[in-house]
PDB file of N, CA and C in Angstrom:
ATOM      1  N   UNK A   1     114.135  72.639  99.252  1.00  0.00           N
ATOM      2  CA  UNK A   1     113.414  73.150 100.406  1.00  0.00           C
ATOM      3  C   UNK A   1     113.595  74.666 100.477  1.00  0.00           C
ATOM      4  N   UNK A   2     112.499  75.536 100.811  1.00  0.00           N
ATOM      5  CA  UNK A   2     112.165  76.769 100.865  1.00  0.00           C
ATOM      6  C   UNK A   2     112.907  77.305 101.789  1.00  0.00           C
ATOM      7  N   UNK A   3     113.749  78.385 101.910  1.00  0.00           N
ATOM      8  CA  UNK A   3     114.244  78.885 103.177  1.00  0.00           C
ATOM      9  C   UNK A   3     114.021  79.848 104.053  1.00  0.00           C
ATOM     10  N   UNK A   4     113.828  80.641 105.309  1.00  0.00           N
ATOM     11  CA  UNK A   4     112.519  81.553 105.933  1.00  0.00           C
ATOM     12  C   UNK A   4     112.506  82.396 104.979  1.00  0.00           C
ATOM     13  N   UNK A   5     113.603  83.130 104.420  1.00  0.00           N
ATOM     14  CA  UNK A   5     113.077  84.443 103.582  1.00  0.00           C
ATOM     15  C   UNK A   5     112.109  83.888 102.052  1.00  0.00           C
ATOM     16  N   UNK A   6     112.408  83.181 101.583  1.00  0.00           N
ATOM     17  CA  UNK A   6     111.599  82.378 100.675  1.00  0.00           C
ATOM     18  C   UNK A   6     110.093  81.981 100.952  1.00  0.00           C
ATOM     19  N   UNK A   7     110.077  81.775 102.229  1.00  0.00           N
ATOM     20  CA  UNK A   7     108.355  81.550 102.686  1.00  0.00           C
ATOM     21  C   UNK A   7     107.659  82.699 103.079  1.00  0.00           C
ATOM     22  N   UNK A   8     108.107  83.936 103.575  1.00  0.00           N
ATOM     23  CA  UNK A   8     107.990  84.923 104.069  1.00  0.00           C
ATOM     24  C   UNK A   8     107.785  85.720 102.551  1.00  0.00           C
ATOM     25  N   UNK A   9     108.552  85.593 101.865  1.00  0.00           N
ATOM     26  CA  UNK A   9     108.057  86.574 100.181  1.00  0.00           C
ATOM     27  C   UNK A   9     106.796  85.972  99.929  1.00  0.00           C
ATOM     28  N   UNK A  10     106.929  84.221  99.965  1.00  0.00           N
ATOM     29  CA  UNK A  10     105.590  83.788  99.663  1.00  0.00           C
ATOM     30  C   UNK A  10     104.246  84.275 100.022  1.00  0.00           C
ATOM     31  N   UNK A  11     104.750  84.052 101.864  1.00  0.00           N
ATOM     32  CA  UNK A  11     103.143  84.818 102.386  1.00  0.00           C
ATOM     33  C   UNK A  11     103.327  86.180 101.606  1.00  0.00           C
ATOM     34  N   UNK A  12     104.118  86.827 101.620  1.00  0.00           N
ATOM     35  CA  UNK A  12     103.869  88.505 101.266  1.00  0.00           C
ATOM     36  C   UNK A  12     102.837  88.726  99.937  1.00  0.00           C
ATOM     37  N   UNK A  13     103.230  87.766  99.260  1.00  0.00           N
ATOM     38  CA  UNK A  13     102.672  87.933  97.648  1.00  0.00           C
ATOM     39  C   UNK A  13     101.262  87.332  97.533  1.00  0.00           C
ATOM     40  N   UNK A  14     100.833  86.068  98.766  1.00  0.00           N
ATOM     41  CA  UNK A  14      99.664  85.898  98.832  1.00  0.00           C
ATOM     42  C   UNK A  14      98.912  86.520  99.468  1.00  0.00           C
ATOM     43  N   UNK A  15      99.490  87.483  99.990  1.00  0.00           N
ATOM     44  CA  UNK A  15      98.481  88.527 101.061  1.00  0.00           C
ATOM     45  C   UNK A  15      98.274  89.519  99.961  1.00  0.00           C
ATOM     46  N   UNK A  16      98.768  89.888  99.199  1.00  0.00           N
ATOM     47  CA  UNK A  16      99.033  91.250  98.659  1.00  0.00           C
ATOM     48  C   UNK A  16      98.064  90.289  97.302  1.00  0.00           C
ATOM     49  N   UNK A  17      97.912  89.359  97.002  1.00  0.00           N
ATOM     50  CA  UNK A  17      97.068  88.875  95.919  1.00  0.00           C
ATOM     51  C   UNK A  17      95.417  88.262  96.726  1.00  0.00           C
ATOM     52  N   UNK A  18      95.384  88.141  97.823  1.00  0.00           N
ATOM     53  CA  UNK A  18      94.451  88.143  98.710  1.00  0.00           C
ATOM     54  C   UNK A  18      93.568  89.806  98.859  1.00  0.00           C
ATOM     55  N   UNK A  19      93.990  90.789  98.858  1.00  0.00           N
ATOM     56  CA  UNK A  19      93.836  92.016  99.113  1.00  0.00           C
ATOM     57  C   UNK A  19      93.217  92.617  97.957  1.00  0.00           C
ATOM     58  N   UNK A  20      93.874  92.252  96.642  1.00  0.00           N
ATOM     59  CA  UNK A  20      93.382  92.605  95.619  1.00  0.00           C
ATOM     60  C   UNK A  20      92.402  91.999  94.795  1.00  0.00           C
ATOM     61  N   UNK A  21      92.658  90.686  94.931  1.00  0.00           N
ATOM     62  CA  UNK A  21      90.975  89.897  94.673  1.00  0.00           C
ATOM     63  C   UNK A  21      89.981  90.640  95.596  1.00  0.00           C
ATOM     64  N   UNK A  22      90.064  90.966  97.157  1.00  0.00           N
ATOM     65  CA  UNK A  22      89.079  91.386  98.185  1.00  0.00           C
ATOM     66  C   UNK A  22      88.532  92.635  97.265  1.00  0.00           C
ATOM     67  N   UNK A  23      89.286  93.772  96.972  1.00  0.00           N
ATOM     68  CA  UNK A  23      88.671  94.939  96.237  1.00  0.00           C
ATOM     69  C   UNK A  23      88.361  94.610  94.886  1.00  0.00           C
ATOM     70  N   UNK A  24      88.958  93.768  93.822  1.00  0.00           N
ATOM     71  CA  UNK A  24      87.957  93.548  92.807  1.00  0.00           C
ATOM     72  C   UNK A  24      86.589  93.010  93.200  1.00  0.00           C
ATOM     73  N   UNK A  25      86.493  92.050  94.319  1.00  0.00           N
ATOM     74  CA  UNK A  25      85.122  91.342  94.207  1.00  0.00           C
ATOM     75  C   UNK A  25      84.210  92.740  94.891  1.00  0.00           C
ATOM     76  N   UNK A  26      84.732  93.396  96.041  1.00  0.00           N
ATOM     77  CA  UNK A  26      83.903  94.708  96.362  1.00  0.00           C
ATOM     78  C   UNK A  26      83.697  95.693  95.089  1.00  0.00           C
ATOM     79  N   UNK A  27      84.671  95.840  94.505  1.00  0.00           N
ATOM     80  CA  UNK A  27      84.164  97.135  93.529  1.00  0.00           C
ATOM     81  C   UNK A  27      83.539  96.235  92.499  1.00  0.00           C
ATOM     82  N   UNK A  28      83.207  95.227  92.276  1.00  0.00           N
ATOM     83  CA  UNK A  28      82.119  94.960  91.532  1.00  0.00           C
ATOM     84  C   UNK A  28      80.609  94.543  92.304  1.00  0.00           C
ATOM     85  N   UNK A  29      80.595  94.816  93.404  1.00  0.00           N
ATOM     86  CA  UNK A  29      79.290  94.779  94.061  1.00  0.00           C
ATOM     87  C   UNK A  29      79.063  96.391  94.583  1.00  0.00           C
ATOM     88  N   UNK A  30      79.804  97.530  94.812  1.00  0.00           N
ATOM     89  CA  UNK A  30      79.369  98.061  94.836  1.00  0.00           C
ATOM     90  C   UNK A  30      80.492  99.648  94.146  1.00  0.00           C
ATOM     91  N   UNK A  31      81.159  99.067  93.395  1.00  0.00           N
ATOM     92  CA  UNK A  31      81.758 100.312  92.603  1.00  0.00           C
ATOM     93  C   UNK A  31      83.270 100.741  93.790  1.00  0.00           C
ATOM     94  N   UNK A  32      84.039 101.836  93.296  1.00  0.00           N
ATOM     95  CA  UNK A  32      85.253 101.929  94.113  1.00  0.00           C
ATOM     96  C   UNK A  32      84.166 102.968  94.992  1.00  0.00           C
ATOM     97  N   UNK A  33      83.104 102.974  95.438  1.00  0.00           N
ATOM     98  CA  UNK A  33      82.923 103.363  96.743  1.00  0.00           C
ATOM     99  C   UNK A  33      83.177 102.222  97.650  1.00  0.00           C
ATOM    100  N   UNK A  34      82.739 101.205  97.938  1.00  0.00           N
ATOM    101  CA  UNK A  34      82.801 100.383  98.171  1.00  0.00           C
ATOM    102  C   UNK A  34      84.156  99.955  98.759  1.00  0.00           C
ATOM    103  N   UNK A  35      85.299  99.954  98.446  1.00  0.00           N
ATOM    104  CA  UNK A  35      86.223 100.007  98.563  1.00  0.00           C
ATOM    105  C   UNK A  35      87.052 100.648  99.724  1.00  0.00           C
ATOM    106  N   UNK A  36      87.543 100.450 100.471  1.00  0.00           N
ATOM    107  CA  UNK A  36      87.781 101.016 101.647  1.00  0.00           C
ATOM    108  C   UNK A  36      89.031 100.582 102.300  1.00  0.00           C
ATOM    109  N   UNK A  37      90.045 100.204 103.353  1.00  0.00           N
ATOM    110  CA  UNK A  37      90.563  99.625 103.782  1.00  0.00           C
ATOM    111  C   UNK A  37      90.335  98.608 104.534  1.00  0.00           C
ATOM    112  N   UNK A  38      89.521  98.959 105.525  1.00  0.00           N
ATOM    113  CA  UNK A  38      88.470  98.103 106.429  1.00  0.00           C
ATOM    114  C   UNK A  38      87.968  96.940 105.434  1.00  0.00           C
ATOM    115  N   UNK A  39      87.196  97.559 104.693  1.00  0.00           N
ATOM    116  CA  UNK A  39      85.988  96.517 103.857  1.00  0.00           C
ATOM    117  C   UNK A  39      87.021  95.815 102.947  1.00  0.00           C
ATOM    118  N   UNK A  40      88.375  96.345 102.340  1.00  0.00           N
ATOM    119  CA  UNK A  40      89.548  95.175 101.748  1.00  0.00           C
ATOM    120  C   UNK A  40      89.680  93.772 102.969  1.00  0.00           C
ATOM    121  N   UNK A  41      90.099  94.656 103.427  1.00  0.00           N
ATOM    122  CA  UNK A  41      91.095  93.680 104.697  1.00  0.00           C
ATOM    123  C   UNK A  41      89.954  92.754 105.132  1.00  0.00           C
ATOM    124  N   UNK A  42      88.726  93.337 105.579  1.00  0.00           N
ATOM    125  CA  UNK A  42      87.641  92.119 106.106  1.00  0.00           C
ATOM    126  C   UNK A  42      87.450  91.260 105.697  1.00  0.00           C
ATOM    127  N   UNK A  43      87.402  91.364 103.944  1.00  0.00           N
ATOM    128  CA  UNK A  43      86.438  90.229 102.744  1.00  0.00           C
ATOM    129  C   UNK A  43      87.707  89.359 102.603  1.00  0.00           C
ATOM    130  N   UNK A  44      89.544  90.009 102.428  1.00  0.00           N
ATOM    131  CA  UNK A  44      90.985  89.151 102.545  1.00  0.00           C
ATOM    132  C   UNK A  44      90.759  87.926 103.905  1.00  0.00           C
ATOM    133  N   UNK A  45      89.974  88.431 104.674  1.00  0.00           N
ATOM    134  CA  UNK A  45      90.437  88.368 105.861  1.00  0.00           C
ATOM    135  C   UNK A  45      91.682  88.312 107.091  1.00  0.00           C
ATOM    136  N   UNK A  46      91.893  89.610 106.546  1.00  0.00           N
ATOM    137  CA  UNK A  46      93.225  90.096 107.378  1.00  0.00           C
ATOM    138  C   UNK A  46      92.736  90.941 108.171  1.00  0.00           C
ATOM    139  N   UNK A  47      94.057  91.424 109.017  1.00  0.00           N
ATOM    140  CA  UNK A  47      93.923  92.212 109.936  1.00  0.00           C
ATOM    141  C   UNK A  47      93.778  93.624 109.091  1.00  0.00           C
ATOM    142  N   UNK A  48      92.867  94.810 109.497  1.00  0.00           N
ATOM    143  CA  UNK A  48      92.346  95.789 108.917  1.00  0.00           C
ATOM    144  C   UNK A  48      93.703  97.057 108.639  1.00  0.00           C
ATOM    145  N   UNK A  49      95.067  96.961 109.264  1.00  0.00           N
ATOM    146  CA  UNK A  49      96.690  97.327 108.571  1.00  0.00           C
ATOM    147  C   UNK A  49      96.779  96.515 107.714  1.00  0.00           C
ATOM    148  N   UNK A  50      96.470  95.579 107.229  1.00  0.00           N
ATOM    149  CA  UNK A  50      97.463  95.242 106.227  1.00  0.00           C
ATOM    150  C   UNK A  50      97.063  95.996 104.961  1.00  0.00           C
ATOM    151  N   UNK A  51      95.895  96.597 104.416  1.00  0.00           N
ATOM    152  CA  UNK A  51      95.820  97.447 103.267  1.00  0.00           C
ATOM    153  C   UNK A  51      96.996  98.777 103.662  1.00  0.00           C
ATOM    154  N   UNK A  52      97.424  99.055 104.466  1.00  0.00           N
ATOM    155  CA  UNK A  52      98.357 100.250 104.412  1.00  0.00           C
ATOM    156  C   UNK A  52      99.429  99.838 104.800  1.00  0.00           C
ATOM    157  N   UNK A  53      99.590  98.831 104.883  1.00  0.00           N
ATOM    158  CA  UNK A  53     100.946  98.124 104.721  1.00  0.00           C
ATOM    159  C   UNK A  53     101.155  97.959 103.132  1.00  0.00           C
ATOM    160  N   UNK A  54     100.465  97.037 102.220  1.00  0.00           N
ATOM    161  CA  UNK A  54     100.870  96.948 101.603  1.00  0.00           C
ATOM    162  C   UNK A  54     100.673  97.931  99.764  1.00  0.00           C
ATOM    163  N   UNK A  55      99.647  99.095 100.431  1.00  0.00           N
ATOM    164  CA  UNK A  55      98.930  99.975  99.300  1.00  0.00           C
ATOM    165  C   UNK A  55      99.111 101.210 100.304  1.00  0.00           C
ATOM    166  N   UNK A  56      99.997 102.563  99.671  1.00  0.00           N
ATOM    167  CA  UNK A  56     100.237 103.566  99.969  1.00  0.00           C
ATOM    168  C   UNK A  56      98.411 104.471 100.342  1.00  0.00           C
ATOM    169  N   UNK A  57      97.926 103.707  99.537  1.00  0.00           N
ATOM    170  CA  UNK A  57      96.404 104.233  99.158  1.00  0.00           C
ATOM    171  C   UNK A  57      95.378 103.888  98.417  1.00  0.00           C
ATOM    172  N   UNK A  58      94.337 104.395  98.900  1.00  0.00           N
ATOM    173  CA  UNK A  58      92.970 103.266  97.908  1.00  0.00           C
ATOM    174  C   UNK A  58      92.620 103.674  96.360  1.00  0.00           C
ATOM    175  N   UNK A  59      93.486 104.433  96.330  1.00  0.00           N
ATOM    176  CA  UNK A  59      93.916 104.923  94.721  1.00  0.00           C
ATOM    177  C   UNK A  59      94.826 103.859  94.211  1.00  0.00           C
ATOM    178  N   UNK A  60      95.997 103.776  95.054  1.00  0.00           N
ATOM    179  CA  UNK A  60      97.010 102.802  94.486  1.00  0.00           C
ATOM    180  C   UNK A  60      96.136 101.194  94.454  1.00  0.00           C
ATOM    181  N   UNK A  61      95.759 100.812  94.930  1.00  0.00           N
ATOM    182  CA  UNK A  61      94.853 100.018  95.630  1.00  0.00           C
ATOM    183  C   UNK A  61      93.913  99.365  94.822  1.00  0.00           C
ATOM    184  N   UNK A  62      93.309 100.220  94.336  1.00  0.00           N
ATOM    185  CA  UNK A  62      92.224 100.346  92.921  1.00  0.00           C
ATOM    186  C   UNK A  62      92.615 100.424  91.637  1.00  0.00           C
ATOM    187  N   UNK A  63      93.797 101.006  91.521  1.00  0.00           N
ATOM    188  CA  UNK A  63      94.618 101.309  90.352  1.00  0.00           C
ATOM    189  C   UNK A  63      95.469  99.835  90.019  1.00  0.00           C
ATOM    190  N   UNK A  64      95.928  99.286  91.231  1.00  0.00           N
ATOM    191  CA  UNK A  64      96.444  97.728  90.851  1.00  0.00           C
ATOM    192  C   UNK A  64      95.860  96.696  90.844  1.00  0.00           C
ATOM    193  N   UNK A  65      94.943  96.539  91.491  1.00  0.00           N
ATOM    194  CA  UNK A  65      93.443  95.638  91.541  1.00  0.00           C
ATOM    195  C   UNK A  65      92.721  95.721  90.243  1.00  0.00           C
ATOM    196  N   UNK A  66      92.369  96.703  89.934  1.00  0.00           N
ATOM    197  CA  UNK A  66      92.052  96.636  88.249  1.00  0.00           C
ATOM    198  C   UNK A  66      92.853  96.202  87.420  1.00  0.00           C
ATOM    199  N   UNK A  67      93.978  96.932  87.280  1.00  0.00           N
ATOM    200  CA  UNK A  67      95.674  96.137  86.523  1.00  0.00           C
ATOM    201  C   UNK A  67      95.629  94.758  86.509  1.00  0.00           C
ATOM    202  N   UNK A  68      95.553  94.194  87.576  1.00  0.00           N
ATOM    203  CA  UNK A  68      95.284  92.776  87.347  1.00  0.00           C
ATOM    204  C   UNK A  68      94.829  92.303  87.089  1.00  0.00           C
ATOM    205  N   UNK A  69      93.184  92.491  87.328  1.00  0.00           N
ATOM    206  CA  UNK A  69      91.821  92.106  86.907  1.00  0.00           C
ATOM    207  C   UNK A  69      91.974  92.001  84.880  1.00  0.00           C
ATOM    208  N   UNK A  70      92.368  92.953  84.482  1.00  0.00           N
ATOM    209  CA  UNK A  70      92.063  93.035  83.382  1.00  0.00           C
ATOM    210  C   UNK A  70      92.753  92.703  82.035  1.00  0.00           C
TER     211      UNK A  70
END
């Protein structure tokens, strides 16, 4: 059995893999303009902090979202 800090990394890592699927599927509909904090967090559907919670910036943001993607 999982213990709180164990479920709590969990959510962390599915938000933060939620966030970055959200900007790959935007920057392939409309390029890293497209890309935004707002327009991450909306398509995740999170609250519109959590991209600067968990991405210093939409550089960093874009830069690890691709990393993964590819």
């Amino acid at each position: 059995m999982a213990n709180r800090a164990q479920l709590t990394q969990e959510r962390s890592r599915l938000r933060r893999e939620e966030l970055l699927a959200a900007a790959i599927d935007l920057f392939a509909e409309g390029g890293a303009r497209a890309i935004t904090h707002r327009a991450v967090a909306a398509r995740a559907g999170l609250p519109s902090a959590t991209t600067t919670y968990y991405f210093e910036s939409i550089d960093e943001l874009i830069r690890e979202a691709l990393g993964a993607h590819v």
